[in-house]
Protein backbone atom coordinates (compact mmCIF):
# COMPACT_ATOMS: atom_id res chain seq x y z
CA UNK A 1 97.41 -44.90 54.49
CA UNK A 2 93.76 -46.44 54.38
CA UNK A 3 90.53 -45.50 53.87
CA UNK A 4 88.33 -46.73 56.20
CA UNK A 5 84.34 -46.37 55.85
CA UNK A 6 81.98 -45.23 58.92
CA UNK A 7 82.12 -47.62 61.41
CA UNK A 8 85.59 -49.66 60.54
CA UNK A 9 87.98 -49.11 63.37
CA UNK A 10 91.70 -47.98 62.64
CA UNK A 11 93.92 -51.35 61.94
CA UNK A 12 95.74 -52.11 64.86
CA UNK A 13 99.60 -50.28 65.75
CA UNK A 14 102.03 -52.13 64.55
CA UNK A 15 105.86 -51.20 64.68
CA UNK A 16 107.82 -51.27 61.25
CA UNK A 17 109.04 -48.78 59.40
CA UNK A 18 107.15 -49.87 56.37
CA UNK A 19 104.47 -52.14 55.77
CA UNK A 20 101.51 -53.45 53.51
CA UNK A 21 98.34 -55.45 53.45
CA UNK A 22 96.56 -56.28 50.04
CA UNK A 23 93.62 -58.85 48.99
CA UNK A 24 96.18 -61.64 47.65
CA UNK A 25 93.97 -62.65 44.93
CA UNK A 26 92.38 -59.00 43.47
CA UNK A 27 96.21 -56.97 44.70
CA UNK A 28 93.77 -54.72 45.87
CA UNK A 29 95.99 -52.64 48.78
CA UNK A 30 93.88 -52.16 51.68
CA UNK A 31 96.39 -50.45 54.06
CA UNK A 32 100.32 -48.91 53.78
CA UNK A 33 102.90 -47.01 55.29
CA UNK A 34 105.89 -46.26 53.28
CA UNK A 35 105.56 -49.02 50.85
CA UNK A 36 108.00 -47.76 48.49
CA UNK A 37 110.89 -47.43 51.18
CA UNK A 38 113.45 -48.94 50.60
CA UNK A 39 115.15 -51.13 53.23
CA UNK A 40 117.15 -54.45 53.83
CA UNK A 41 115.48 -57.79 53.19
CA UNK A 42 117.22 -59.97 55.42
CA UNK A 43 116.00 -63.54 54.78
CA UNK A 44 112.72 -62.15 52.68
CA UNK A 45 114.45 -61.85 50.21
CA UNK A 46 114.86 -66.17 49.57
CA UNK A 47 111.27 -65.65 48.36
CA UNK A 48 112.00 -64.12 45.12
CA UNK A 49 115.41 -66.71 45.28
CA UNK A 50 112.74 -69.77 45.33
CA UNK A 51 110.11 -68.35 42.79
CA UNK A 52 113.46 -68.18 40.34
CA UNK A 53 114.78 -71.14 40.43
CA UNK A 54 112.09 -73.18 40.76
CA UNK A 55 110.32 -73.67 37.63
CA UNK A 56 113.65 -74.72 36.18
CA UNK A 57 114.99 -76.99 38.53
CA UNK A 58 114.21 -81.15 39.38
CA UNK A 59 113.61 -81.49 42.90
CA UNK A 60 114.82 -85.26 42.62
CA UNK A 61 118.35 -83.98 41.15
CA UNK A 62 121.53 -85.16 43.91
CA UNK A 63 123.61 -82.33 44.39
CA UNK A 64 127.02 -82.50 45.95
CA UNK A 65 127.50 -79.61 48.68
CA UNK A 66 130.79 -77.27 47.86
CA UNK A 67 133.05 -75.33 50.36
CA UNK A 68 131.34 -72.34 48.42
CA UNK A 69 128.11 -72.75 49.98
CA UNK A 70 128.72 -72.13 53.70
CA UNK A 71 128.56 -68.40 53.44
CA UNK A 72 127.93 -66.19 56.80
CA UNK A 73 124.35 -65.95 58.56
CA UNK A 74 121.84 -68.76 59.61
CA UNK A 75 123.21 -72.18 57.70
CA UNK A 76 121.11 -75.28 57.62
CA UNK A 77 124.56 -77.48 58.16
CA UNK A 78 125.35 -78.30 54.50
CA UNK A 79 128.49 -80.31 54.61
CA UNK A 80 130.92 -80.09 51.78
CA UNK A 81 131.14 -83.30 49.90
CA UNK A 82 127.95 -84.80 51.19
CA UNK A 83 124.94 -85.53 49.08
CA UNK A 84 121.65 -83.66 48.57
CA UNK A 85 118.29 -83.61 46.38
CA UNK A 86 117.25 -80.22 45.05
CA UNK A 87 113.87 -80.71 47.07
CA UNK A 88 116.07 -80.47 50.38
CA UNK A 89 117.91 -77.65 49.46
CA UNK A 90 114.32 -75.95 48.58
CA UNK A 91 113.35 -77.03 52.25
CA UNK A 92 116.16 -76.04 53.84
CA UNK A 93 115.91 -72.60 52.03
CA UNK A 94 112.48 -71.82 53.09
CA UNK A 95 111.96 -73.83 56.54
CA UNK A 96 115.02 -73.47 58.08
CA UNK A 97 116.24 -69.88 56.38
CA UNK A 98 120.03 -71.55 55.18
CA UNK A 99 122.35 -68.98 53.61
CA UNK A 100 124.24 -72.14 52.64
CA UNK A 101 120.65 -73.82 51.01
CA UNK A 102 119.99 -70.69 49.10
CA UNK A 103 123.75 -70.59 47.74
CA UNK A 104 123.88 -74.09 47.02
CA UNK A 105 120.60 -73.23 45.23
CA UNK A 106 121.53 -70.49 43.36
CA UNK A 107 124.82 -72.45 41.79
CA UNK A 108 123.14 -75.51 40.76
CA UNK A 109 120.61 -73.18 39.03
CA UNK A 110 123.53 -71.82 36.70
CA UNK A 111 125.63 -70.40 39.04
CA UNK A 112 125.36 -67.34 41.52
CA UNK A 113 125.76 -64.51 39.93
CA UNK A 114 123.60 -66.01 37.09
CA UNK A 115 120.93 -66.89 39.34
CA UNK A 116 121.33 -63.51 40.74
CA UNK A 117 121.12 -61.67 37.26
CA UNK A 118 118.07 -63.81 37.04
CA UNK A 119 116.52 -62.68 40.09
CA UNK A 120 117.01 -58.73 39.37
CA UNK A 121 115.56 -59.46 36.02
CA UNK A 122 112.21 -61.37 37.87
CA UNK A 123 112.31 -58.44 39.63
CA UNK A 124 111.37 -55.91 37.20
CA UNK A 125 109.19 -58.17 35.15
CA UNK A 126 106.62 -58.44 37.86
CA UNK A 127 107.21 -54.60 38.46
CA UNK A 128 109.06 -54.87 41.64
CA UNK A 129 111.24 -51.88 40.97
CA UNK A 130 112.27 -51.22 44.42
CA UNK A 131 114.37 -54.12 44.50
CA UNK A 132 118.06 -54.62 43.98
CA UNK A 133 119.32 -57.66 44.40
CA UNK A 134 123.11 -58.74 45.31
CA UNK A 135 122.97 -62.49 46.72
CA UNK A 136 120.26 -65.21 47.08
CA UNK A 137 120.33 -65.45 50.64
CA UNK A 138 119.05 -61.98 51.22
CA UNK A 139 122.20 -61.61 53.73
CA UNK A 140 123.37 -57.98 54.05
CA UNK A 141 125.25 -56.62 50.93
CA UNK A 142 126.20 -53.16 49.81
CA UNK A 143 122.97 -51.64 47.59
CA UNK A 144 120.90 -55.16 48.13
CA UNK A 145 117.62 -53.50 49.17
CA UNK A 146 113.55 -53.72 48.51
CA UNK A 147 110.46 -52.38 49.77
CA UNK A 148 107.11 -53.41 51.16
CA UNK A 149 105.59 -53.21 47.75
CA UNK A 150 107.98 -55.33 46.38
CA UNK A 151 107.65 -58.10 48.29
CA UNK A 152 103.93 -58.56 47.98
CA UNK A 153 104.60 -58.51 44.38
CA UNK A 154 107.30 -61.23 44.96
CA UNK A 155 105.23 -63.33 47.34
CA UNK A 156 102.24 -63.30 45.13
CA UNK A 157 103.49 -64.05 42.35
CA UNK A 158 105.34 -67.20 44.30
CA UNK A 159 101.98 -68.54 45.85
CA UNK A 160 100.69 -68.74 42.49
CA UNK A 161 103.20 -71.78 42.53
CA UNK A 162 101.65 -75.20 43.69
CA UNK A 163 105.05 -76.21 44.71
CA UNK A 164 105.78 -72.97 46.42
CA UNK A 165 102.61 -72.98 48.43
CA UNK A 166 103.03 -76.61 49.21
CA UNK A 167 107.01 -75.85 50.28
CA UNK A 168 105.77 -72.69 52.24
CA UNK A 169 103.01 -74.87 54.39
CA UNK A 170 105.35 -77.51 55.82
CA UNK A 171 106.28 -77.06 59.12
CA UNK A 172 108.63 -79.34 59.54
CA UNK A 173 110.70 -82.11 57.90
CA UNK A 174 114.28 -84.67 58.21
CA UNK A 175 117.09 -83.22 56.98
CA UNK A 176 120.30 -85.77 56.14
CA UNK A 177 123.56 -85.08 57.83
CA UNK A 178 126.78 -85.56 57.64
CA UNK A 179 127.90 -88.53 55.49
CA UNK A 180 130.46 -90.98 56.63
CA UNK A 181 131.78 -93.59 54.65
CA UNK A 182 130.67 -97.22 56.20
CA UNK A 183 128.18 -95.48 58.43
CA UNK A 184 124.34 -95.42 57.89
CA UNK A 185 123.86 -91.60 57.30
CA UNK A 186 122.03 -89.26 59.99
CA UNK A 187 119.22 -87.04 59.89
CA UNK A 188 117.92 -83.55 61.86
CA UNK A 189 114.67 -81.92 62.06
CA UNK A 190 114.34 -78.62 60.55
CA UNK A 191 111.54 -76.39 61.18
CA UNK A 192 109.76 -73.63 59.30
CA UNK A 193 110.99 -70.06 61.39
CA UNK A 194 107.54 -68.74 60.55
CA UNK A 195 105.74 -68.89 63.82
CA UNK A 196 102.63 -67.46 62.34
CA UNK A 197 102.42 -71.39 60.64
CA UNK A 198 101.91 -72.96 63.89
CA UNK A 199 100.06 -70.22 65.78
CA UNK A 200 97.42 -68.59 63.56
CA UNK A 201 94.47 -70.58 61.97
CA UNK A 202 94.39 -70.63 58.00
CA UNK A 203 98.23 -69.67 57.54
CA UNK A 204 99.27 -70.64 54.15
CA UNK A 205 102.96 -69.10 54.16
CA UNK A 206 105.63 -67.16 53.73
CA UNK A 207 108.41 -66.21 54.89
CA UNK A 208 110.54 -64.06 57.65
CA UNK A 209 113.75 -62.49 58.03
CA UNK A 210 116.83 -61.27 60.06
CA UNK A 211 119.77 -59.80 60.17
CA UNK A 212 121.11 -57.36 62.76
CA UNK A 213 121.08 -54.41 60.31
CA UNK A 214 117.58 -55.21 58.59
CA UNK A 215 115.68 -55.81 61.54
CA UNK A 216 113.31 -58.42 61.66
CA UNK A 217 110.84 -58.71 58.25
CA UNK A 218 107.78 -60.57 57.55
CA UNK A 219 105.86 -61.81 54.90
CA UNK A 220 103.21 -63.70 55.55
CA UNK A 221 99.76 -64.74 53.79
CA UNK A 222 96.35 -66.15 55.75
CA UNK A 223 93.06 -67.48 54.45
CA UNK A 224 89.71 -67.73 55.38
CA UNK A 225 87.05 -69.39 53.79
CA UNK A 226 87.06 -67.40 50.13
CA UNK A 227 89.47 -64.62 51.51
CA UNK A 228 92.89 -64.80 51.30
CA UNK A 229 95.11 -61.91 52.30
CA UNK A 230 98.90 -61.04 51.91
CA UNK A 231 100.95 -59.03 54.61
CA UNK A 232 104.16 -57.33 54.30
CA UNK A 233 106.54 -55.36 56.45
CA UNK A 234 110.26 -54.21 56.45
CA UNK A 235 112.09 -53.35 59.76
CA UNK A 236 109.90 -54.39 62.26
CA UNK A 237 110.45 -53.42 66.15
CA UNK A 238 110.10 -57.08 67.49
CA UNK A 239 109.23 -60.52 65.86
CA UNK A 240 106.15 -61.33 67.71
CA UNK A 241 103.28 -63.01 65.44
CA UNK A 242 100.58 -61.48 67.64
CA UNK A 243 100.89 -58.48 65.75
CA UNK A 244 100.60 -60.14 63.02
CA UNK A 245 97.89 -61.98 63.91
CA UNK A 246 96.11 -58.50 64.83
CA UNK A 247 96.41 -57.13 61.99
CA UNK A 248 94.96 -60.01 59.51
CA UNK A 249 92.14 -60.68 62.09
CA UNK A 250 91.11 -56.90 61.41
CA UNK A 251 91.52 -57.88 57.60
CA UNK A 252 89.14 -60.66 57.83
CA UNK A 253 86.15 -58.27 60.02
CA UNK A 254 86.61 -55.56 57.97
CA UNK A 255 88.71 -55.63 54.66
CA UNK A 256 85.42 -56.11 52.52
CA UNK A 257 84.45 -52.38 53.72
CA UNK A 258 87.64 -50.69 53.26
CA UNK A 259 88.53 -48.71 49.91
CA UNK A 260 91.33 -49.93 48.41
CA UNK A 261 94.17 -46.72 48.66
CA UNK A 262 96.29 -48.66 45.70
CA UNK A 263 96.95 -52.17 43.81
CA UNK A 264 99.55 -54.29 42.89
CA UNK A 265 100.94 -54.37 39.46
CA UNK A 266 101.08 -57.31 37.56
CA UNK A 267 103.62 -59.21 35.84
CA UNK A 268 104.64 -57.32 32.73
CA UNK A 269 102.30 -54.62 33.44
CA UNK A 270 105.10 -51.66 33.99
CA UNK A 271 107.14 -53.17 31.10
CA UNK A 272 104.19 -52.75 28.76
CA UNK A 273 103.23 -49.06 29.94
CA UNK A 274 107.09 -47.80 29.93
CA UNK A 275 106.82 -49.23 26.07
CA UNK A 276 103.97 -46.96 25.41
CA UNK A 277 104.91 -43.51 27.72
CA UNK A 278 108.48 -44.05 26.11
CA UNK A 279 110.23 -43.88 29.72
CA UNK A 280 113.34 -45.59 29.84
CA UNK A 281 112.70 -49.55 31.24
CA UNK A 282 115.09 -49.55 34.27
CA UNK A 283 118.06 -47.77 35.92
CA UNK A 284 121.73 -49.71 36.21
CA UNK A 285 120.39 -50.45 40.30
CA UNK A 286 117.20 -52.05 38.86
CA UNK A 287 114.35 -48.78 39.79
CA UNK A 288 113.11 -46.60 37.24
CA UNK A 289 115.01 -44.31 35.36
CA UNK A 290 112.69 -41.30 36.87
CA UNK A 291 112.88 -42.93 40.10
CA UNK A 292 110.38 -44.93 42.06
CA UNK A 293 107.13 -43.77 41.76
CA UNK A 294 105.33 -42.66 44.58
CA UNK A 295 101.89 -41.02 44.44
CA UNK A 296 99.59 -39.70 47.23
CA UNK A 297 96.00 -38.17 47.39
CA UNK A 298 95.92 -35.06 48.98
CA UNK A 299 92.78 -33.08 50.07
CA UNK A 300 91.61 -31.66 47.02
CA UNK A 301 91.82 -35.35 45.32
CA UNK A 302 94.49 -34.30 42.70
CA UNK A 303 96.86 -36.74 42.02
CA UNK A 304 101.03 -36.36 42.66
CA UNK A 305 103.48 -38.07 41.44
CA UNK A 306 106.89 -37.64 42.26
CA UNK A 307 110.01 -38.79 39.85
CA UNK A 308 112.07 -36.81 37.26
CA UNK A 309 110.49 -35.45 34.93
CA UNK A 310 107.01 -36.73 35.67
CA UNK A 311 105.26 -39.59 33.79
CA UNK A 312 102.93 -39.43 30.80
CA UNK A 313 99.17 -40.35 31.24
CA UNK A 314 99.79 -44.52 30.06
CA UNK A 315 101.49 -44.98 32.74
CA UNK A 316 99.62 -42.92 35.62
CA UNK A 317 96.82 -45.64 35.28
CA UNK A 318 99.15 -48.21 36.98
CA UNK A 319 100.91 -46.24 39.53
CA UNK A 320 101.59 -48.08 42.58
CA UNK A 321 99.33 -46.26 44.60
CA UNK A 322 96.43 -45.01 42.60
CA UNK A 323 94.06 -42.28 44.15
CA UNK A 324 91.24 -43.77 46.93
CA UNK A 325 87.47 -44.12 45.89
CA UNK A 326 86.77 -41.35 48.24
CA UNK A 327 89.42 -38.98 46.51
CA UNK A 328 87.96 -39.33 43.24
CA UNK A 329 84.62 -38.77 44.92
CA UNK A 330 85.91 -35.51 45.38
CA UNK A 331 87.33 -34.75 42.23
CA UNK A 332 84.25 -35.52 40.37
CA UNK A 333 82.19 -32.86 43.33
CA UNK A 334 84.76 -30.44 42.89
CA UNK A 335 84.82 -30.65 38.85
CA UNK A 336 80.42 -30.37 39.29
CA UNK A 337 81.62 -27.29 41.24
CA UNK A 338 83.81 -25.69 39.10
CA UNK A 339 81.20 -26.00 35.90
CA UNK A 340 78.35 -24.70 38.32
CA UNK A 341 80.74 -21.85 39.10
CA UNK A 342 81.69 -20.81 35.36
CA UNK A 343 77.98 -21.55 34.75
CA UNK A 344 76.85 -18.93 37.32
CA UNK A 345 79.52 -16.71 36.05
CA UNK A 346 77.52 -16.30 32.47
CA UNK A 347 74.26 -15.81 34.02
């Protein structure tokens, strides 16, 4: 979806099965394909993790690493009984992608399924109602899904962070090993896994993912002078940051003559309009009790919007994907129409 003026090219192909790219600092959406689907988040997912945890927690805090930690997927190489700061387990979340960081994480935060409970509760309070979340390494779990939407909402809301954007930006860093008693201890590099980082001028984050099941996903944000712009996809048919790349330089040309098709919600703003419509706040897997909303402009610039038992007018003004600038062009010709018509009529 995107509505392009005369003269703006189509964005460029780019193989996901559900994607988004929105102004970072208005939410304005300038482009989407299925951005409600729901899908795996493979390692995306430590985003929402990160912008949990970290207003509460002391980067300079020693940790000591538990047998608990070294789940399954990509680990960092935590080793049980050594020592760590907070800050490294933050680094070695976000650079390096370790299930074992984001676990180790997630317990000294409270605990896991604390930090979890606290994650599907960020999750609806910045509206991301896609997203049901099972573990804080965004490895595959029954029901653990989220959507393109979602994690724009996630990710901005995270770069608002100084100490997220400044985590996000390093590329690479020492990471202690193994300690040994009456040994001086040893250290590895880690890098960040987001190529875009290293290849693409003005990348200021995020964060990718996968597992074998999800896919490869992306999130990944890029400014230019005043512009900053957020990209988002689920699913993706290879990793390549080319087509990334691609797809923010046709951002930068020719976002400022696109219509926006949507906007993100803010924080709080779906809570607030569910208070006032009376709909029910959120479903036992964290969407909507009338089910994620989806909405779509068709030809004759009416608006749909599909759930149980519809929504009432509060909260149609923040659906996720509110009608185009040229659709309500067309509502307000065909409503001159219609009183031209009945005017005719009386003649």
């Amino acid at each position: 979806m995107v509505d392009r003026s005369a003269g703006v090219p189509a964005p460029p192909a780019f193989a996901a099965a559900s994607y988004l790219l929105a102004d970072l600092d208005t939410g304005e959406v300038l482009l989407a394909k299925d951005a409600h689907g729901r899908y795996l988040p493979a390692s995306t997912l430590k985003t929402l993790t990160v912008l949990t945890v970290l207003p509460d927690v002391d980067p300079r805090q020693v940790v000591t690493a538990e047998r608990s930690d070294l789940v399954d997927g990509s680990k960092v190489g935590l080793d049980p009984g050594s020592h760590y700061t907070v800050g490294q387990l933050l680094q070695g979340t976000m650079l390096a992608s370790g299930n074992d960081t984001a676990t180790a994480l997630a317990r000294v935060a409270g605990g896991v399924p604390q930090t979890v409970a606290r994650m599907q509760a960020e999750a609806v309070r910045l509206g991301a109602r896609d997203t049901t979340v099972r573990n804080p390494s965004g490895l595959d779990a029954p029901g653990q899904l989220t959507s393109a939407y979602d994690l724009a909402l996630i990710a901005r809301a995270a770069m608002q962070l100084p100490a997220f954007r400044s985590l996000v930006t390093t590329k690479r860093v020492r990471f202690p090993g193994k300690e040994v008693k009456g040994k001086a201890r040893t250290s590895f590099q880690i890098q960040n896994h987001n190529r875009l980082l290293y290849n693409y001028d003005g990348t200021i984050g995020v964060k990718d993912g996968y597992t074998i099941a999800a896919r490869w996903t992306a999130i990944s944000a890029v400014q230019r002078g005043s512009h900053r712009y957020l990209f988002t996809a689920m699913r993706r048919g290879e990793p390549s940051w080319r087509t990334q790349a691609a797809m923010f330089d046709w951002a930068f040309r020719y976002g400022p003559q696109v219509q926006p098709v949507g906007r993100l919600v803010e924080p709080g703003e779906l809570e607030r309009a569910s208070t006032v419509t009376g709909e029910p706040r959120v479903a036992a897997a964290g969407r909507p009790a009338s089910a994620a909303l989806q909405a779509a402009g068709p030809t004759d610039g009416t608006l749909k919007v599909v759930g149980a038992g519809g929504v009432a007018a509060a909260l149609l003004a923040v659906v996720l994907l509110a009608l185009s600038a040229r659709a309500k062009r067309r509502q307000v010709a065909l409503a001159r129409a219609r009183r031209g018509a009945r005017a005719a009529s009386r003649r």
